[in-house]
PDB file of N, CA and C in Angstrom:
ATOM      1  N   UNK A   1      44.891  47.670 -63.961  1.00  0.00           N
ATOM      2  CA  UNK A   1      45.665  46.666 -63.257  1.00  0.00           C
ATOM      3  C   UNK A   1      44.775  45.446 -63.027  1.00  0.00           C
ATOM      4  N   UNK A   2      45.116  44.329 -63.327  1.00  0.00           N
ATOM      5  CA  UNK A   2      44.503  43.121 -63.138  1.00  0.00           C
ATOM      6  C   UNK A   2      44.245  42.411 -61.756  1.00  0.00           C
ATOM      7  N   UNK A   3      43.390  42.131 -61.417  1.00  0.00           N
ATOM      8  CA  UNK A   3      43.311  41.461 -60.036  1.00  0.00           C
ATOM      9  C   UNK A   3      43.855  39.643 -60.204  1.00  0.00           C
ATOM     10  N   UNK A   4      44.732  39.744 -59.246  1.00  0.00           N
ATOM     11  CA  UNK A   4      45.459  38.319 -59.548  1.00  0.00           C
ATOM     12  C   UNK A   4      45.293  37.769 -58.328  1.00  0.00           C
ATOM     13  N   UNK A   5      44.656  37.992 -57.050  1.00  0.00           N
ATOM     14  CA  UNK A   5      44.145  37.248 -56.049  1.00  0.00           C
ATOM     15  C   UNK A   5      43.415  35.981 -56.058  1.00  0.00           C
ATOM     16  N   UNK A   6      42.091  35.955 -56.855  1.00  0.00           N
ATOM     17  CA  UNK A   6      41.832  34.499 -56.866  1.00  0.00           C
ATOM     18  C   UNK A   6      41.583  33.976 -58.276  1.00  0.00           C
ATOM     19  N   UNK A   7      42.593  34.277 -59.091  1.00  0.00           N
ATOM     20  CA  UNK A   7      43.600  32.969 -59.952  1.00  0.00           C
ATOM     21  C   UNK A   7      43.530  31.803 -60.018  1.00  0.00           C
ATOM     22  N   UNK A   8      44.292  32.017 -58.403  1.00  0.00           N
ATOM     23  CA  UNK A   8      44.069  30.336 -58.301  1.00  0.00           C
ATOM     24  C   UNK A   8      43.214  29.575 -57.250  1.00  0.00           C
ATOM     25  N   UNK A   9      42.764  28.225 -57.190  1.00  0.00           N
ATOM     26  CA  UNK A   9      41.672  28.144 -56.187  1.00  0.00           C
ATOM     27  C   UNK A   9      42.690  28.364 -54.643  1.00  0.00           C
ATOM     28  N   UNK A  10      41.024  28.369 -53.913  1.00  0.00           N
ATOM     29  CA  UNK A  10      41.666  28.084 -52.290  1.00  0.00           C
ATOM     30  C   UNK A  10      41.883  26.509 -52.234  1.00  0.00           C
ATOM     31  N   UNK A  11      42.907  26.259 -51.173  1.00  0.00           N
ATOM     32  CA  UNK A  11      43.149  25.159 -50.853  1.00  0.00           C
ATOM     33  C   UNK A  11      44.508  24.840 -50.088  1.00  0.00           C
ATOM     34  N   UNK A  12      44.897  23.273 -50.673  1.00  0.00           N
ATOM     35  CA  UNK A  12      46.388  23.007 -49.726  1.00  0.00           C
ATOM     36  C   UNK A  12      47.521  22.462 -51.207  1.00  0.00           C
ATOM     37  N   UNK A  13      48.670  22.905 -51.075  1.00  0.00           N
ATOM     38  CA  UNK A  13      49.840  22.408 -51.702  1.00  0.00           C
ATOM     39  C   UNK A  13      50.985  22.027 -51.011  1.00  0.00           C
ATOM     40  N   UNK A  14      51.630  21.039 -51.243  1.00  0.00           N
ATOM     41  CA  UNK A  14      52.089  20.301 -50.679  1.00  0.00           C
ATOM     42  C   UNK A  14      53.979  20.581 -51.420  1.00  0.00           C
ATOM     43  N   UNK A  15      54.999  20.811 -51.346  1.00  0.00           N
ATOM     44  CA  UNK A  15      56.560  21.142 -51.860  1.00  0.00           C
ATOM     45  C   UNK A  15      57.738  21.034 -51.068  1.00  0.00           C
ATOM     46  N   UNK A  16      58.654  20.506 -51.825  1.00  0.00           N
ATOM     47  CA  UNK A  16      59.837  21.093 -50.621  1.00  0.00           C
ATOM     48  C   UNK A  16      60.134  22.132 -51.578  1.00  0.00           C
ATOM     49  N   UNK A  17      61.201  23.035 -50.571  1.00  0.00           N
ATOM     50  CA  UNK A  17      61.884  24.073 -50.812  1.00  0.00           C
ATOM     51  C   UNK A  17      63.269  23.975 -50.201  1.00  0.00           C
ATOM     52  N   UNK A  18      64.488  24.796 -50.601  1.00  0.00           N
ATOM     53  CA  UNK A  18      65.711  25.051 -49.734  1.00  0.00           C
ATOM     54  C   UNK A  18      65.256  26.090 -49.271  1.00  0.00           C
ATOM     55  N   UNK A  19      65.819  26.115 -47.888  1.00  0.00           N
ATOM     56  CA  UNK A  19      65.755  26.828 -46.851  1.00  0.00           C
ATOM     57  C   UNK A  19      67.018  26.746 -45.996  1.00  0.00           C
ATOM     58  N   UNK A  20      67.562  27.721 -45.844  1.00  0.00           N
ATOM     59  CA  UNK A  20      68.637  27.488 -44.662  1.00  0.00           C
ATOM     60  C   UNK A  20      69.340  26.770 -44.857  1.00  0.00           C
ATOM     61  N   UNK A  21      69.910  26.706 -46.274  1.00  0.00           N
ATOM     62  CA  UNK A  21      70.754  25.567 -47.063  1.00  0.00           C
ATOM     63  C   UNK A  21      70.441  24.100 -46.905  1.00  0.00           C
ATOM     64  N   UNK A  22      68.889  23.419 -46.916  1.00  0.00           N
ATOM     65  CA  UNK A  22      68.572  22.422 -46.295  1.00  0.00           C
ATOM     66  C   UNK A  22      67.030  22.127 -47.261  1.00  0.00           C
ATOM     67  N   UNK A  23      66.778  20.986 -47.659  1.00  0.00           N
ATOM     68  CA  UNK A  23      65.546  20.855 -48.472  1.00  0.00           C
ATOM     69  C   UNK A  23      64.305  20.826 -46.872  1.00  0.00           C
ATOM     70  N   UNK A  24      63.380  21.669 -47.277  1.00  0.00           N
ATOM     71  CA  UNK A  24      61.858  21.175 -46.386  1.00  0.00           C
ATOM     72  C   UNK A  24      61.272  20.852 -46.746  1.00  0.00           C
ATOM     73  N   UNK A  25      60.391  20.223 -46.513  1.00  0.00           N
ATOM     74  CA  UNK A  25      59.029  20.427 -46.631  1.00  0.00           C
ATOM     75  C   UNK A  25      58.197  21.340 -46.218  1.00  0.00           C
ATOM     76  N   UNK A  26      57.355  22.022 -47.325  1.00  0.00           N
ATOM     77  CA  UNK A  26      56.492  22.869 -47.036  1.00  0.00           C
ATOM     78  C   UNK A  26      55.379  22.909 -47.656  1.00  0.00           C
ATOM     79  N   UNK A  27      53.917  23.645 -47.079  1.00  0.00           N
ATOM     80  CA  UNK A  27      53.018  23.242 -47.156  1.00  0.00           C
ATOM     81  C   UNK A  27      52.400  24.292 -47.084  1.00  0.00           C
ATOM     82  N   UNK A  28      51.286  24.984 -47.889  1.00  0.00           N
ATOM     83  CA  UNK A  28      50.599  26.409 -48.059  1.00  0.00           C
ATOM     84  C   UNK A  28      49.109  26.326 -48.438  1.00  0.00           C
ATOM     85  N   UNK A  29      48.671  27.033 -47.302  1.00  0.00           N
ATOM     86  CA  UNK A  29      47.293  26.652 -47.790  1.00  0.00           C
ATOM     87  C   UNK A  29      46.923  28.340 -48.147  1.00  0.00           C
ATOM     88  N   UNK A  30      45.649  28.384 -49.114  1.00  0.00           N
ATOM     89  CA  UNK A  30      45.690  29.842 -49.411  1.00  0.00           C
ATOM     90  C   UNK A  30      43.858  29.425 -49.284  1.00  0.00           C
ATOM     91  N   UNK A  31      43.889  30.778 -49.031  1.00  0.00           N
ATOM     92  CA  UNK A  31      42.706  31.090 -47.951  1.00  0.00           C
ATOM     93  C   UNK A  31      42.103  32.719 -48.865  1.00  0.00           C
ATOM     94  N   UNK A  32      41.319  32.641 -49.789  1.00  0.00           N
ATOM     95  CA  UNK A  32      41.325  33.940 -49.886  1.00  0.00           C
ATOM     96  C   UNK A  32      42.326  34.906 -50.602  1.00  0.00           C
ATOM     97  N   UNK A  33      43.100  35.420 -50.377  1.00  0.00           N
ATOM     98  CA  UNK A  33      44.103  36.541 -50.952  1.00  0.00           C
ATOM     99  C   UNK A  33      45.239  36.557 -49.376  1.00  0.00           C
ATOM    100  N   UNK A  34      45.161  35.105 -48.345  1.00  0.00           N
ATOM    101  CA  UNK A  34      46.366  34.813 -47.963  1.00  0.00           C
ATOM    102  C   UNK A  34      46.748  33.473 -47.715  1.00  0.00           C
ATOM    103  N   UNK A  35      47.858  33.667 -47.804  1.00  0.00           N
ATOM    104  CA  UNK A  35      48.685  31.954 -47.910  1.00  0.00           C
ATOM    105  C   UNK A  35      49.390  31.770 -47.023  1.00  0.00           C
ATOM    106  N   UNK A  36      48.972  30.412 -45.857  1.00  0.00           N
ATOM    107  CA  UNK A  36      49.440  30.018 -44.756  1.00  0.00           C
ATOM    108  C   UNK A  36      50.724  29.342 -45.089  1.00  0.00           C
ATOM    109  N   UNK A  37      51.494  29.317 -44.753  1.00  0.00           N
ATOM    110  CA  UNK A  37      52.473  28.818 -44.852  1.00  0.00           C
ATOM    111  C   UNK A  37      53.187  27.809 -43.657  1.00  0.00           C
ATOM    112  N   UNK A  38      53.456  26.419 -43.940  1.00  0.00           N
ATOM    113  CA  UNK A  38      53.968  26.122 -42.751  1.00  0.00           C
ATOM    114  C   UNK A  38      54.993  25.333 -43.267  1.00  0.00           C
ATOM    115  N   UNK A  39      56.902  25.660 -43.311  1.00  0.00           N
ATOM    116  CA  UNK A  39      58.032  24.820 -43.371  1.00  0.00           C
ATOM    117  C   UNK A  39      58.537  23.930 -42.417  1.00  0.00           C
ATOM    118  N   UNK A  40      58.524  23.178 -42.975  1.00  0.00           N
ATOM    119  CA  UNK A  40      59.286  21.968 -41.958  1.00  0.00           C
ATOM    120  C   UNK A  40      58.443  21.454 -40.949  1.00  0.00           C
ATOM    121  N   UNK A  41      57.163  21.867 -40.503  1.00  0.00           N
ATOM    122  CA  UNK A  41      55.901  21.917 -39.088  1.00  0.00           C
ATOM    123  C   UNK A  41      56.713  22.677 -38.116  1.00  0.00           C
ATOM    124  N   UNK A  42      57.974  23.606 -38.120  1.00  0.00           N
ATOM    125  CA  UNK A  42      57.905  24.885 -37.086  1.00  0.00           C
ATOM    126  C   UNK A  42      58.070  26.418 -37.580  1.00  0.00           C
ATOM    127  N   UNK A  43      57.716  25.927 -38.810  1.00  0.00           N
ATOM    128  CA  UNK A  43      58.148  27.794 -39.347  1.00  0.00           C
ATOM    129  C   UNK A  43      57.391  28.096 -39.949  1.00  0.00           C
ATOM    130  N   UNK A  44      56.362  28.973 -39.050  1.00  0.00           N
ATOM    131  CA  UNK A  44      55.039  29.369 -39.242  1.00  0.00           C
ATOM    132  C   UNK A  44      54.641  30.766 -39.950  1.00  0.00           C
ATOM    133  N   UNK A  45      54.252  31.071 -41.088  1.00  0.00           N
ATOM    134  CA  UNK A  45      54.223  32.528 -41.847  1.00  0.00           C
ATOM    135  C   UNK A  45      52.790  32.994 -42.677  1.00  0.00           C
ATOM    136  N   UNK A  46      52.177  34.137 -42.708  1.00  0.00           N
ATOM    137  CA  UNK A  46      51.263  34.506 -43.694  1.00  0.00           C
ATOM    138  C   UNK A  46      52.177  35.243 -44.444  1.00  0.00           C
ATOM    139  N   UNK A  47      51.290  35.072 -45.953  1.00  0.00           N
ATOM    140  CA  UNK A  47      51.767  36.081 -46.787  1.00  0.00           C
ATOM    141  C   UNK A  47      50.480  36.474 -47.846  1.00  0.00           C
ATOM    142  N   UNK A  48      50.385  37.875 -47.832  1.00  0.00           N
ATOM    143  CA  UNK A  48      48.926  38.268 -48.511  1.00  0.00           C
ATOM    144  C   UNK A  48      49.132  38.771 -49.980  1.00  0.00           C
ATOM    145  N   UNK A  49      48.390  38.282 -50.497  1.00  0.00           N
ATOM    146  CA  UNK A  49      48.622  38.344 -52.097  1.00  0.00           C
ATOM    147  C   UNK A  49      48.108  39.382 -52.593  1.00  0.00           C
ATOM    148  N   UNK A  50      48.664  40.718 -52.758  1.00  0.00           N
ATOM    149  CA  UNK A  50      48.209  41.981 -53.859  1.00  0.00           C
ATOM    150  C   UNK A  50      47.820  41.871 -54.899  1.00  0.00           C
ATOM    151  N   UNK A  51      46.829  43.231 -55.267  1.00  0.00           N
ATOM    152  CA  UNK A  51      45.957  43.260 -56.286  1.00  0.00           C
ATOM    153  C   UNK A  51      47.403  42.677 -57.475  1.00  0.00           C
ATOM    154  N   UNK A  52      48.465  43.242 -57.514  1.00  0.00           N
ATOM    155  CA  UNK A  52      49.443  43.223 -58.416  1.00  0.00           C
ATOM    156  C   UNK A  52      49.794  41.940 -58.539  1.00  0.00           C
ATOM    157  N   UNK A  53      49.583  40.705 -57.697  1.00  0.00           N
ATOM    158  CA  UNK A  53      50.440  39.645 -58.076  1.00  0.00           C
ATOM    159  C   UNK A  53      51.722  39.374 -57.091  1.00  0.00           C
ATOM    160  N   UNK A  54      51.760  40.172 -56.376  1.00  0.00           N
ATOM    161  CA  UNK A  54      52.995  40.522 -55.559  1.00  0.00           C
ATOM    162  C   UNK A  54      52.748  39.805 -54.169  1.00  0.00           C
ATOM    163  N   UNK A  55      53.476  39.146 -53.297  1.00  0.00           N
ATOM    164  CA  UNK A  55      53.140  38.977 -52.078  1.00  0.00           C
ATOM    165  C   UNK A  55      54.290  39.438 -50.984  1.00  0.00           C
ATOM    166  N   UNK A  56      53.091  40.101 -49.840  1.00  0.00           N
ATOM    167  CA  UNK A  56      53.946  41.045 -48.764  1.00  0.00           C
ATOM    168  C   UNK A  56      53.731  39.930 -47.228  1.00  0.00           C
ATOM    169  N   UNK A  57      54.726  39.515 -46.832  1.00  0.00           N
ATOM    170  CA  UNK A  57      54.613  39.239 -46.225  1.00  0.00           C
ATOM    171  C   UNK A  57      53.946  39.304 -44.555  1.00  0.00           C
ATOM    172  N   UNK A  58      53.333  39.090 -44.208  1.00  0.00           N
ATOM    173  CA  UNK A  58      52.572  40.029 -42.914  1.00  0.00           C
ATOM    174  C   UNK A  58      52.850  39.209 -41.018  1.00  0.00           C
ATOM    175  N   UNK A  59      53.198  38.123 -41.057  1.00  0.00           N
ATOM    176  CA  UNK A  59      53.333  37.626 -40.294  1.00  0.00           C
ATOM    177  C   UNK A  59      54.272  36.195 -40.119  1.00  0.00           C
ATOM    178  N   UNK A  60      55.128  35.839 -38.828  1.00  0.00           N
ATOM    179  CA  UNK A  60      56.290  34.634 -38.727  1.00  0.00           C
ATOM    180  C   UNK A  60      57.917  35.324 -38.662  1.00  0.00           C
ATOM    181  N   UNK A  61      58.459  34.591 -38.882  1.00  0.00           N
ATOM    182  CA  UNK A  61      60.208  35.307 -39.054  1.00  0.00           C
ATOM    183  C   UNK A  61      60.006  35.691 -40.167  1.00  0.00           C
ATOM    184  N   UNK A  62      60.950  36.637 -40.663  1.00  0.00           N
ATOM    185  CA  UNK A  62      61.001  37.229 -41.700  1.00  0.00           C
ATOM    186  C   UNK A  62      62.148  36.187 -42.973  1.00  0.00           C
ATOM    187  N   UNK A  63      61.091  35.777 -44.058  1.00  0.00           N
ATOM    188  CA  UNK A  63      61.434  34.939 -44.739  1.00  0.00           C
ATOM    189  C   UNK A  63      62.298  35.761 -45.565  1.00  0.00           C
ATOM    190  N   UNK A  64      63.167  35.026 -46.360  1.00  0.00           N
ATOM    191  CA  UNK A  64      64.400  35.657 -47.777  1.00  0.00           C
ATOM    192  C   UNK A  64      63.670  35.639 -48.834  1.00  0.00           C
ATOM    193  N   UNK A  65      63.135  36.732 -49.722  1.00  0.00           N
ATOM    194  CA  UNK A  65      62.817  37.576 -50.437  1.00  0.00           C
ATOM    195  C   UNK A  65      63.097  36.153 -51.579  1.00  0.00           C
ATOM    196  N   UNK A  66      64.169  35.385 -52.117  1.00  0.00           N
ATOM    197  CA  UNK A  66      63.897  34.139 -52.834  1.00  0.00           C
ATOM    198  C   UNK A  66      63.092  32.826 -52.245  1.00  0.00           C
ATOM    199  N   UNK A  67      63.157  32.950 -51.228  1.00  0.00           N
ATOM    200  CA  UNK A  67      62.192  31.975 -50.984  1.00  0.00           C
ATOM    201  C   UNK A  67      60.714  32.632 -51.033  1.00  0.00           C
ATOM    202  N   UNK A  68      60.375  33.911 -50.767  1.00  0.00           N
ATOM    203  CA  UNK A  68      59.064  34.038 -50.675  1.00  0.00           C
ATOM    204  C   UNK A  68      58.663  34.278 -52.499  1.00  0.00           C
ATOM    205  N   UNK A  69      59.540  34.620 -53.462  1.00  0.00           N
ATOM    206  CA  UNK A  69      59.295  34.377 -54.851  1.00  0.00           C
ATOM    207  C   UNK A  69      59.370  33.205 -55.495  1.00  0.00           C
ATOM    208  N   UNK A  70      60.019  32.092 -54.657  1.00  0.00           N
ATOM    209  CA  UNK A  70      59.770  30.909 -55.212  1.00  0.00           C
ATOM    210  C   UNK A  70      58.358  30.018 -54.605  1.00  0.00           C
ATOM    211  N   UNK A  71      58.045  30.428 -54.040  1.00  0.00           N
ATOM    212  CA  UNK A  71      56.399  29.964 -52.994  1.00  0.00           C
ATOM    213  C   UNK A  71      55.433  30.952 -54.272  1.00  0.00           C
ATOM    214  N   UNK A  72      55.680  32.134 -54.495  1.00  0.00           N
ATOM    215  CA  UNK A  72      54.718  32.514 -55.560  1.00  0.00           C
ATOM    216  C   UNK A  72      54.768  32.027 -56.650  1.00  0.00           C
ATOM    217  N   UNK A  73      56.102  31.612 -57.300  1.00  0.00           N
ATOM    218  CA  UNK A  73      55.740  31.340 -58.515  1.00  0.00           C
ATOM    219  C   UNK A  73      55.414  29.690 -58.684  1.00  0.00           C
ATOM    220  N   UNK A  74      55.774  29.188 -57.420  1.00  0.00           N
ATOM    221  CA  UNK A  74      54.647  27.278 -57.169  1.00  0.00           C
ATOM    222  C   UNK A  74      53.794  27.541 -57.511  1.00  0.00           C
ATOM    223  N   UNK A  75      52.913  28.557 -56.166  1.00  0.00           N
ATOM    224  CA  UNK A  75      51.591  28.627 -55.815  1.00  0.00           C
ATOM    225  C   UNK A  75      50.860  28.940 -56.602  1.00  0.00           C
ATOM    226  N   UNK A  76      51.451  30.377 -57.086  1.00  0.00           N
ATOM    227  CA  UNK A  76      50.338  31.062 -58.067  1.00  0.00           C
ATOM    228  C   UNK A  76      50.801  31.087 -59.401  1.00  0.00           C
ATOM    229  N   UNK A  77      51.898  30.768 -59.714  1.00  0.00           N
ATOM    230  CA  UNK A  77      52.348  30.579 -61.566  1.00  0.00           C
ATOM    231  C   UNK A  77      52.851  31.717 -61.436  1.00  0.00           C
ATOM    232  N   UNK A  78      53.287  33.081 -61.123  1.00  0.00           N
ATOM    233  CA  UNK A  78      53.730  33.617 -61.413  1.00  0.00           C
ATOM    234  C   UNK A  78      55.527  33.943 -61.414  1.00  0.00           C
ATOM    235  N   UNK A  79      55.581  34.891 -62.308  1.00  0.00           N
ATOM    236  CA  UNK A  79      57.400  34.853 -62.416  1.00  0.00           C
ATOM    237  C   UNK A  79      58.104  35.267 -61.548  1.00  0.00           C
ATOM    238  N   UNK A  80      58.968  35.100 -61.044  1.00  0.00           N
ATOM    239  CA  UNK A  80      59.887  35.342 -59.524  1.00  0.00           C
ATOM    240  C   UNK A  80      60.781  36.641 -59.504  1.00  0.00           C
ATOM    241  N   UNK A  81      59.605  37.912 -59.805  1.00  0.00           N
ATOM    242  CA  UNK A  81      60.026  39.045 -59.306  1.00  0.00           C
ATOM    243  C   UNK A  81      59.089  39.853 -58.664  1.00  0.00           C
ATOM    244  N   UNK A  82      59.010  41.152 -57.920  1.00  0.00           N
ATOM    245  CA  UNK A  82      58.409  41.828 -57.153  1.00  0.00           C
ATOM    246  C   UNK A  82      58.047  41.299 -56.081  1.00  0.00           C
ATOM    247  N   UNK A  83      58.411  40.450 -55.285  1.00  0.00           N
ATOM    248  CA  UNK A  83      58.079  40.017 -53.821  1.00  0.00           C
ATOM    249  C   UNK A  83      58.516  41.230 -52.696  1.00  0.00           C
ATOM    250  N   UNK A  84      57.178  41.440 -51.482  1.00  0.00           N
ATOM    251  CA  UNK A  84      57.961  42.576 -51.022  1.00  0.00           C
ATOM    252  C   UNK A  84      57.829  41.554 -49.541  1.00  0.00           C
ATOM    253  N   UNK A  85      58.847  41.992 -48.534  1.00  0.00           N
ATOM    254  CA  UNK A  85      58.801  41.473 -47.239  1.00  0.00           C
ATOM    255  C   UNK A  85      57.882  43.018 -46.330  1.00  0.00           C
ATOM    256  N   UNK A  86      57.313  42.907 -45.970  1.00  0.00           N
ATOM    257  CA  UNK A  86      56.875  43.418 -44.230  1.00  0.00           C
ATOM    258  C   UNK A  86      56.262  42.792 -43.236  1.00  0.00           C
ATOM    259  N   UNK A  87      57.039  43.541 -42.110  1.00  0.00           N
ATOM    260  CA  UNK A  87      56.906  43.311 -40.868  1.00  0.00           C
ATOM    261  C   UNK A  87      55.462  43.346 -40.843  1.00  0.00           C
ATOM    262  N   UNK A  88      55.137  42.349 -39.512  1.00  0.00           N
ATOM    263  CA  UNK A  88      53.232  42.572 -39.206  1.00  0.00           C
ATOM    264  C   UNK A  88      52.855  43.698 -38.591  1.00  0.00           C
ATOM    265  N   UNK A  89      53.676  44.672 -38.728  1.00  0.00           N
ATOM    266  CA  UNK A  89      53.529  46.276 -37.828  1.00  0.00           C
ATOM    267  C   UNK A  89      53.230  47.265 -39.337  1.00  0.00           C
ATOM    268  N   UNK A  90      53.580  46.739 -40.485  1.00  0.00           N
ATOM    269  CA  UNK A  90      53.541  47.443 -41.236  1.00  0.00           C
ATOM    270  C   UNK A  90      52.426  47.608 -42.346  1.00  0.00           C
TER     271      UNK A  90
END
């Protein structure tokens, strides 16, 4: 299995996205093997990037499974399947 964590550099990217039937702005900085996420400046989220390429969400409201595959395949180039959501308990 390939390690797809640092791919790509650390840093900041700058996108809108739909959200909530509404374009944002959003903004992700990746840190390592996690990516800060901040929509709109109040919707605050980590999401940690697996050995697989996959990202699980770990912390914020719980984002929609297309939006958190369309933030991977910006961020990291990859194709917009296997995104998993969990809770920060999990």
């Amino acid at each position: 299995m390939a390690d797809n964590t640092n791919n790509t550099p650390d840093g900041k990217q700058e996108f809108t996205m739909n959200y909530s039937e509404r374009e944002l702005s959003c903004t992700v900085e990746k840190e390592g093997n996690i990516l800060h996420l901040h929509i709109d400046n109040n919707i605050n989220a980590d999401l940690e990037i697996q050995q697989d390429g996959t990202l699980v969400q770990t912390s914020g409201p719980e984002l929609p499974p297309s939006n958190i595959d369309f933030i991977r395949k910006h961020v990291l180039g990859h194709d917009a399947t296997g995104s998993l959501v969990a809770s920060p308990n999990q």
